[in-house]
Protein backbone atom coordinates (compact mmCIF):
# COMPACT_ATOMS: atom_id res chain seq x y z
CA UNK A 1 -20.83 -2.55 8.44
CA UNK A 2 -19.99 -3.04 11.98
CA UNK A 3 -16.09 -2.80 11.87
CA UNK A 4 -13.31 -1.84 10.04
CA UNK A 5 -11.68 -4.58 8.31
CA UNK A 6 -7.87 -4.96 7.97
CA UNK A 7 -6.68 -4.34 4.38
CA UNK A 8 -3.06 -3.88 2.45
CA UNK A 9 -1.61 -0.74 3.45
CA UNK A 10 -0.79 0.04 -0.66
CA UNK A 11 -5.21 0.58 -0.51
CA UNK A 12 -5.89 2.14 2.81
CA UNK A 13 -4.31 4.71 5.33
CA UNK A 14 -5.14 3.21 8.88
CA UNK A 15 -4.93 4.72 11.76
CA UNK A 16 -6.67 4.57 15.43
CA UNK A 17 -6.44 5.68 18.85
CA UNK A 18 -8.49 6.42 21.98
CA UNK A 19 -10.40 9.11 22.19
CA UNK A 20 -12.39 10.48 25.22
CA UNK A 21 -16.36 11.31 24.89
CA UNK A 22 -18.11 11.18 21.35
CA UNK A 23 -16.33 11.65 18.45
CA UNK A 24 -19.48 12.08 15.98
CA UNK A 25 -19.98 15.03 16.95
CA UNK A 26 -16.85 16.23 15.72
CA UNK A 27 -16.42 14.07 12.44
CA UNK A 28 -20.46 15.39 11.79
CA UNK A 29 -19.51 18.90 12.31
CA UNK A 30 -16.00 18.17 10.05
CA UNK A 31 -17.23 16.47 7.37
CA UNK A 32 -19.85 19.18 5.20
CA UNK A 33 -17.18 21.48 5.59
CA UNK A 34 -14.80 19.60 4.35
CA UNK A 35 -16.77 18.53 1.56
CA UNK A 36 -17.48 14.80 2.85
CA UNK A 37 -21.62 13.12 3.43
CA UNK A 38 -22.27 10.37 4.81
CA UNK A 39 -22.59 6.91 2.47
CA UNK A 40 -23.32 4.25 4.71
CA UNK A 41 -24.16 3.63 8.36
CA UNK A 42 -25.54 6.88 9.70
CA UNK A 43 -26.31 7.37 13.02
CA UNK A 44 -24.35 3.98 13.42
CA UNK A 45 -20.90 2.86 15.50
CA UNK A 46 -19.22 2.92 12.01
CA UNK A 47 -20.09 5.28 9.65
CA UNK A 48 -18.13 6.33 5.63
CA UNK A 49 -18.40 9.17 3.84
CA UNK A 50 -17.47 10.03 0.47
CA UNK A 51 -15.99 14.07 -1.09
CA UNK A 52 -16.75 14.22 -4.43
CA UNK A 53 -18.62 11.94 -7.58
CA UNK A 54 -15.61 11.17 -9.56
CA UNK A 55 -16.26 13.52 -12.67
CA UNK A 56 -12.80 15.59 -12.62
CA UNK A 57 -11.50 14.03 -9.08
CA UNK A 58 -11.51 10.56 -7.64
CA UNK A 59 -13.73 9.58 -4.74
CA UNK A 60 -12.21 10.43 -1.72
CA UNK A 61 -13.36 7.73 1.21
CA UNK A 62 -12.74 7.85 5.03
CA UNK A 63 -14.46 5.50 7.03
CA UNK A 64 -14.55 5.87 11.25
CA UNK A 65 -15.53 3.33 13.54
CA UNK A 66 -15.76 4.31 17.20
CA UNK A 67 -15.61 1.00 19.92
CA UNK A 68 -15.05 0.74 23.24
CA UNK A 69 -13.19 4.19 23.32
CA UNK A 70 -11.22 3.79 20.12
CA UNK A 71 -11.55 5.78 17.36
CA UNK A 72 -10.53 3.50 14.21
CA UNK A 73 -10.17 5.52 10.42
CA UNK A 74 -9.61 4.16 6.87
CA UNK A 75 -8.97 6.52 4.33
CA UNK A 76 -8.73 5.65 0.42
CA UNK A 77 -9.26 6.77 -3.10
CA UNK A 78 -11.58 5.07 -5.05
CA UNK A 79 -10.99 6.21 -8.70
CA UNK A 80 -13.79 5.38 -11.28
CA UNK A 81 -13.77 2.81 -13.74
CA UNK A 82 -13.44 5.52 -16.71
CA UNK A 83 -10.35 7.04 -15.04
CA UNK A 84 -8.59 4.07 -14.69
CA UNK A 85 -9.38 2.58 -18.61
CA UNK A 86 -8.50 6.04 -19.40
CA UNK A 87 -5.09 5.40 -17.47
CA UNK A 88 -4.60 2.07 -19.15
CA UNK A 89 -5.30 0.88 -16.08
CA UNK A 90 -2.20 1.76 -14.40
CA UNK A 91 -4.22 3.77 -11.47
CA UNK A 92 -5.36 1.17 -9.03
CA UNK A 93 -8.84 0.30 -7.99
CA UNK A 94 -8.42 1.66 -4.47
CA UNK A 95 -5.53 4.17 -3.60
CA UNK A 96 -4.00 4.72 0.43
CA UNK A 97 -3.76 8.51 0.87
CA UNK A 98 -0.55 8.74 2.52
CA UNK A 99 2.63 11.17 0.48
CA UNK A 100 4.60 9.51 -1.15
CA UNK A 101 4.29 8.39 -5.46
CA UNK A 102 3.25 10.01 -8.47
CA UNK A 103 0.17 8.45 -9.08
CA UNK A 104 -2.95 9.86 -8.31
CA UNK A 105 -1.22 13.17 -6.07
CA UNK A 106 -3.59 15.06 -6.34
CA UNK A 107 -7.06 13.64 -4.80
CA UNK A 108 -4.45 12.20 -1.95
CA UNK A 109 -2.95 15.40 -1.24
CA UNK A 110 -6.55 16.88 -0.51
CA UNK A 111 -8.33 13.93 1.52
CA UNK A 112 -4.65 13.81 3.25
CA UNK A 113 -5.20 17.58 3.92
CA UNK A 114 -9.08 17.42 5.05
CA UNK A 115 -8.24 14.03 7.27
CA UNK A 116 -5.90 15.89 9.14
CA UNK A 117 -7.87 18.33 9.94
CA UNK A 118 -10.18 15.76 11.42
CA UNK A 119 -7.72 13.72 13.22
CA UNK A 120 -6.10 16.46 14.58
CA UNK A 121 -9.16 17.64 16.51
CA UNK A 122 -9.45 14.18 17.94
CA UNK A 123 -5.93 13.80 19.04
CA UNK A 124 -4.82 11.21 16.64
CA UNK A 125 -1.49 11.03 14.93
CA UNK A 126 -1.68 12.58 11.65
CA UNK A 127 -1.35 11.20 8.53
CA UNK A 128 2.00 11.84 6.66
């Protein structure tokens, strides 16, 4: 994965902005706290990590990719398969994490709340 591709805003919070020296360091030292490893592309200019398996909460996704000086994020949901036959398939296969809606509040209102943290430390807007 070398980039961030552009998707519909209804499946992914975007965001990006400069940022001055590395930002791994920070995201590295962010994530096990926040409950987030590393998925794919460690040690690599774009790098996503997952919180949680998807037993009693939905994946929670961010993925950061740092070029040229700009920090670039994507944040989603990815609910399982299960949860969304379960939910007559009403939940969709890849949730933004922005407020806003009914569905699926809760596993956006805590990657929304541990992406902020994040963000914040960077000097990036915050997600709302």
């Amino acid at each position: 994965m070398s980039a961030l591709a552009v998707v519909d805003p209804k499946k992914r919070t975007s965001l990006s902005g400069p940022v001055s020296g590395d930002p791994w360091a920070i995201i590295d030292a962010w994530a096990p706290g926040a409950g987030y490893r590393v998925v794919e592309g460690a040690g690599t200019a774009t790098r996503t990590y997952q919180k949680g398996s998807g037993f009693l909460v939905a994946p929670m996704m961010a993925a950061f990719s740092f070029t040229g000086g700009t920090l670039s994020m994507q944040a989603w949901i990815a609910p399982t398969f299960f949860a969304r036959v379960f939910a007559l398939f009403l939940i969709p296969a890849s949730m933004h994490v922005n407020s806003g809606g009914f569905v699926m509040v809760l596993p956006r209102n805590m990657a929304r709340k541990a992406l902020n943290e994040v963000v914040g430390q960077l000097g990036l807007p915050l997600i709302s």
